[in-house]
N, C-alpha and C. Protein backbone atom coordinates (compact mmCIF):
# COMPACT_ATOMS: atom_id res chain seq x y z
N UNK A 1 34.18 -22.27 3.42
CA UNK A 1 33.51 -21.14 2.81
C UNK A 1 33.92 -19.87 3.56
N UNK A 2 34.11 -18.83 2.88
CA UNK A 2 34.94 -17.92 3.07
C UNK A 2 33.50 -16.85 4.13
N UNK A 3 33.68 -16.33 5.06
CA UNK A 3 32.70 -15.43 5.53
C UNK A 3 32.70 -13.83 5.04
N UNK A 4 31.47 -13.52 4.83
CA UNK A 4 31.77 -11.75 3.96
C UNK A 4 30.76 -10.91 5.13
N UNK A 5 31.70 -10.19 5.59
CA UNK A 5 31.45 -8.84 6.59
C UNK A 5 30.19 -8.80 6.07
N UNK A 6 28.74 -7.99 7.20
CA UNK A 6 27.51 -7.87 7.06
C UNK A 6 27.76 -6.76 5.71
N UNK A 7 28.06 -5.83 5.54
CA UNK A 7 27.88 -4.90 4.48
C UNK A 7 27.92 -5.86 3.04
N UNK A 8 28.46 -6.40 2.80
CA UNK A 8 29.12 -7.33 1.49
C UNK A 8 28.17 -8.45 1.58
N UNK A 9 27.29 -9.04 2.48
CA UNK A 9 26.27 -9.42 2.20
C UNK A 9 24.82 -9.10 2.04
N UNK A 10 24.60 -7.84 1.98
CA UNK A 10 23.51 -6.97 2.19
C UNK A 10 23.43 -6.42 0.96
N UNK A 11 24.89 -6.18 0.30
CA UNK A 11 24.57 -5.40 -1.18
C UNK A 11 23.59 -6.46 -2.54
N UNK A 12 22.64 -6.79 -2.64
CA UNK A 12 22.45 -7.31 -3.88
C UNK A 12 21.47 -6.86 -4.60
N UNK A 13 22.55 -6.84 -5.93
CA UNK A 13 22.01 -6.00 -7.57
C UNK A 13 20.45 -6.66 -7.70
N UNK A 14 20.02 -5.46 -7.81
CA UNK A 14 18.51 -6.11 -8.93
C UNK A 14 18.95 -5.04 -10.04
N UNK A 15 18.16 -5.27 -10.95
CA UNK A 15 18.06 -4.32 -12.36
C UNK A 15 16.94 -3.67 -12.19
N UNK A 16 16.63 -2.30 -12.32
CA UNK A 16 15.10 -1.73 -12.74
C UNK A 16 14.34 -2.19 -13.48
N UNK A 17 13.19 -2.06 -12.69
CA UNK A 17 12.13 -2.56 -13.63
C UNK A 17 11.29 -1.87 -14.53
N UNK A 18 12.25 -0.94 -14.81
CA UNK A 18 11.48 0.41 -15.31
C UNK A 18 12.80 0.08 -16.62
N UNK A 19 13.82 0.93 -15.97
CA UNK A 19 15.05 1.67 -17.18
C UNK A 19 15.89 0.42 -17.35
N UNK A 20 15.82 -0.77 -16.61
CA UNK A 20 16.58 -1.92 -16.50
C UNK A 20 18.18 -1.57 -16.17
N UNK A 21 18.36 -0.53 -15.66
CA UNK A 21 19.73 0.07 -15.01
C UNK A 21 20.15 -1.37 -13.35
N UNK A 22 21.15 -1.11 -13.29
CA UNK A 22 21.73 -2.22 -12.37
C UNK A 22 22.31 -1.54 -11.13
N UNK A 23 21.65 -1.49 -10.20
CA UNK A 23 21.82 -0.77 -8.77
C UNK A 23 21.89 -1.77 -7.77
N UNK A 24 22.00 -1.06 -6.59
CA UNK A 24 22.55 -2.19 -5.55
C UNK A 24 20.92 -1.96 -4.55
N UNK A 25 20.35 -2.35 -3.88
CA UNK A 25 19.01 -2.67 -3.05
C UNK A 25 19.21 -1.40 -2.37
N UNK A 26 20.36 -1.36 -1.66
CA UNK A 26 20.45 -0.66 -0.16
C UNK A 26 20.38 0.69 -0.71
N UNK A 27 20.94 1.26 -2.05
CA UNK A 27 20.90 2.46 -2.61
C UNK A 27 19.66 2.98 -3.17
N UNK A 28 18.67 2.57 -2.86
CA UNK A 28 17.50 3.28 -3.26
C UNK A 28 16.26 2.73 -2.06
N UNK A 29 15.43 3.75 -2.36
CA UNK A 29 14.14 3.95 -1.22
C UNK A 29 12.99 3.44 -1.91
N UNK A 30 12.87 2.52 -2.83
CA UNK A 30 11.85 2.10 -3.92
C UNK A 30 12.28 1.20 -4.70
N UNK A 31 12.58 0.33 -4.24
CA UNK A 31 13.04 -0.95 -4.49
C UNK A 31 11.28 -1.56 -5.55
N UNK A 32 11.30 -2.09 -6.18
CA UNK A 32 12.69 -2.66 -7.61
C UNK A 32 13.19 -1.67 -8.19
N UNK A 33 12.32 -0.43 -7.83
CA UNK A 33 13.15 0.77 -9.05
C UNK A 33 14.23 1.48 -8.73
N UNK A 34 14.97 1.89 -9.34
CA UNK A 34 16.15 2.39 -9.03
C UNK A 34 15.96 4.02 -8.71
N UNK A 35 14.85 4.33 -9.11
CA UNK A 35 14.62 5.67 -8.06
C UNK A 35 13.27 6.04 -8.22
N UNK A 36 12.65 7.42 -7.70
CA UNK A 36 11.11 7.35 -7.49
C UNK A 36 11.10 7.92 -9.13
N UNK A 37 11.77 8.31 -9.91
CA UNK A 37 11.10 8.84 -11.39
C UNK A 37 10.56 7.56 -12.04
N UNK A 38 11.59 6.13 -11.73
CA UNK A 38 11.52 5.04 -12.57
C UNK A 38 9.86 4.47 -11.87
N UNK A 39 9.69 4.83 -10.66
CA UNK A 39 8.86 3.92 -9.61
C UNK A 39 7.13 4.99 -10.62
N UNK A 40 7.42 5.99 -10.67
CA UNK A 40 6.32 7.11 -10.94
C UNK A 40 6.18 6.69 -12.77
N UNK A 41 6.80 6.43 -13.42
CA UNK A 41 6.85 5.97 -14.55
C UNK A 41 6.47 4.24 -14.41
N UNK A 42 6.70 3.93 -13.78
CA UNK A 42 5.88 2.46 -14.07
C UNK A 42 4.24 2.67 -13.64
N UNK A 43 4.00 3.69 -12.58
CA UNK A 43 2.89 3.98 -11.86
C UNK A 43 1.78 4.37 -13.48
N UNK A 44 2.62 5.47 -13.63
CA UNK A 44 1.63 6.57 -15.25
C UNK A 44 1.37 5.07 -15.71
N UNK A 45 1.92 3.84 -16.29
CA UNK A 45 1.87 2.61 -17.37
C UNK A 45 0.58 1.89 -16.59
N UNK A 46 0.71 1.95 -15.45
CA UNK A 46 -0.65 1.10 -14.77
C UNK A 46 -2.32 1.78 -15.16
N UNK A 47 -1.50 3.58 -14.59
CA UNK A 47 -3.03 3.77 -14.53
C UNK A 47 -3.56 3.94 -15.79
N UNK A 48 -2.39 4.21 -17.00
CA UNK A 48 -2.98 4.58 -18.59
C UNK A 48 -3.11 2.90 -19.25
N UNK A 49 -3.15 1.95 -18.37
CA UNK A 49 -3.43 0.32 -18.75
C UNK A 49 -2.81 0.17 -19.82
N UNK A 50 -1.46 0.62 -19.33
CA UNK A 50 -0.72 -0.07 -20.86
C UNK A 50 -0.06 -1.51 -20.24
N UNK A 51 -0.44 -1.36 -18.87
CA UNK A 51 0.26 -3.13 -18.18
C UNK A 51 -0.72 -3.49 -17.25
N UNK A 52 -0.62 -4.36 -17.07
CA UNK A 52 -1.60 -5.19 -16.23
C UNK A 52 -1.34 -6.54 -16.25
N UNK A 53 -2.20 -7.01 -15.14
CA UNK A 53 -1.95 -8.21 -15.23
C UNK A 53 -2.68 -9.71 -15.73
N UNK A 54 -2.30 -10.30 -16.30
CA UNK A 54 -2.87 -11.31 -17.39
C UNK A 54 -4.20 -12.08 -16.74
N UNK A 55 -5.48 -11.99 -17.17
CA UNK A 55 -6.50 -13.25 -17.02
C UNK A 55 -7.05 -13.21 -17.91
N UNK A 56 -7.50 -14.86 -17.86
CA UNK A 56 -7.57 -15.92 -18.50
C UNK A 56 -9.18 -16.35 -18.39
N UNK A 57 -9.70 -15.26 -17.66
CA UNK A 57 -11.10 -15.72 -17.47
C UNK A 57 -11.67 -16.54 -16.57
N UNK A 58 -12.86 -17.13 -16.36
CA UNK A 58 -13.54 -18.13 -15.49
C UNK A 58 -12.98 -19.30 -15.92
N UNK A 59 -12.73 -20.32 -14.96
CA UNK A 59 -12.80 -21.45 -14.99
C UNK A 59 -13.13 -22.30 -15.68
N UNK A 60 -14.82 -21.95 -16.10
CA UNK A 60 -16.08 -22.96 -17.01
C UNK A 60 -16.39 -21.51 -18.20
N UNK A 61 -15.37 -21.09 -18.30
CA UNK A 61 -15.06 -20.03 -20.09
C UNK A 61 -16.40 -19.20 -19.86
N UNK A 62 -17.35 -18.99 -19.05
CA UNK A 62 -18.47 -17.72 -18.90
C UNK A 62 -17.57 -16.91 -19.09
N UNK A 63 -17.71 -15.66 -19.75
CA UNK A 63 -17.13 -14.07 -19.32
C UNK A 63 -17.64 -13.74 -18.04
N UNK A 64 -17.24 -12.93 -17.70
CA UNK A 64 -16.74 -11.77 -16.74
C UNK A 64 -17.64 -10.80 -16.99
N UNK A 65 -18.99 -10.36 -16.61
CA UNK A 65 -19.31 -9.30 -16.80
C UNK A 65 -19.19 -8.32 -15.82
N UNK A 66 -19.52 -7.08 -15.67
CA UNK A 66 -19.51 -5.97 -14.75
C UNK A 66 -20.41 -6.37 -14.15
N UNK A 67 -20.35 -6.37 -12.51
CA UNK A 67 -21.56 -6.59 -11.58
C UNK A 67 -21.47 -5.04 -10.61
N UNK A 68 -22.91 -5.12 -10.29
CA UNK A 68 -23.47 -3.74 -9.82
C UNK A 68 -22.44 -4.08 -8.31
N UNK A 69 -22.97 -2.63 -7.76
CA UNK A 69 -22.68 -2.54 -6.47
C UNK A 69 -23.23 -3.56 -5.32
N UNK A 70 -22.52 -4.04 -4.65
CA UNK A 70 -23.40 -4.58 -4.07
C UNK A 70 -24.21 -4.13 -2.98
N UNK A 71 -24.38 -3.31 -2.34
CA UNK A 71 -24.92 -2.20 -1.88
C UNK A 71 -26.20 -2.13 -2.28
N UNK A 72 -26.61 -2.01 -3.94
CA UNK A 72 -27.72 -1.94 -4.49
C UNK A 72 -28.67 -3.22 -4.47
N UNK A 73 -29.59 -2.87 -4.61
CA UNK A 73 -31.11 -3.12 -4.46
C UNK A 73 -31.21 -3.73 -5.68
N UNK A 74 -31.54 -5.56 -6.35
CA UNK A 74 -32.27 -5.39 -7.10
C UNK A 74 -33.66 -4.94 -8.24
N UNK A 75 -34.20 -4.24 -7.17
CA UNK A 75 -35.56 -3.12 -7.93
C UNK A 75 -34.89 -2.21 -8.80
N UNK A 76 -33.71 -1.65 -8.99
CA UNK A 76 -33.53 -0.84 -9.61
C UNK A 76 -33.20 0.79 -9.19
N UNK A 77 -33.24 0.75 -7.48
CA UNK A 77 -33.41 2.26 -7.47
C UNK A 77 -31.80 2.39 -7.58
């Protein structure tokens, strides 16, 4: 097996996970994205919940309701 100088093993392609463009790791500061517009554009998709991530609910199929703070007092104040 042939040996490849440290640089030539350090380069490897991911695709964006944004624009799906094909860059090399070491060339960007925001890895998976290929730069901070793609990284700030996946960010806007999170907070406007157009992505997220998948559940499936409880275990024994109850929903999920909203629970108070826990902080709070059951009396109500």
């Amino acid at each position: 097996m042939k040996k490849l100088p440290p640089t030539a093993r350090s380069r490897h392609a991911l695709t964006c996970a944004t624009c799906e463009r094909r860059f090399f790791i070491d060339e960007t500061q925001t890895p998976p994205f290929c730069s901070q517009r793609c990284q700030l554009i996946d960010l806007g998709r999170w907070l406007d919940e157009e992505i997220g991530l998948p559940f499936e609910g409880e275990p024994d199929g109850t929903p999920v309701e909203r629970r108070g703070d826990p902080d709070e007092s059951e009396s109500g104040y």
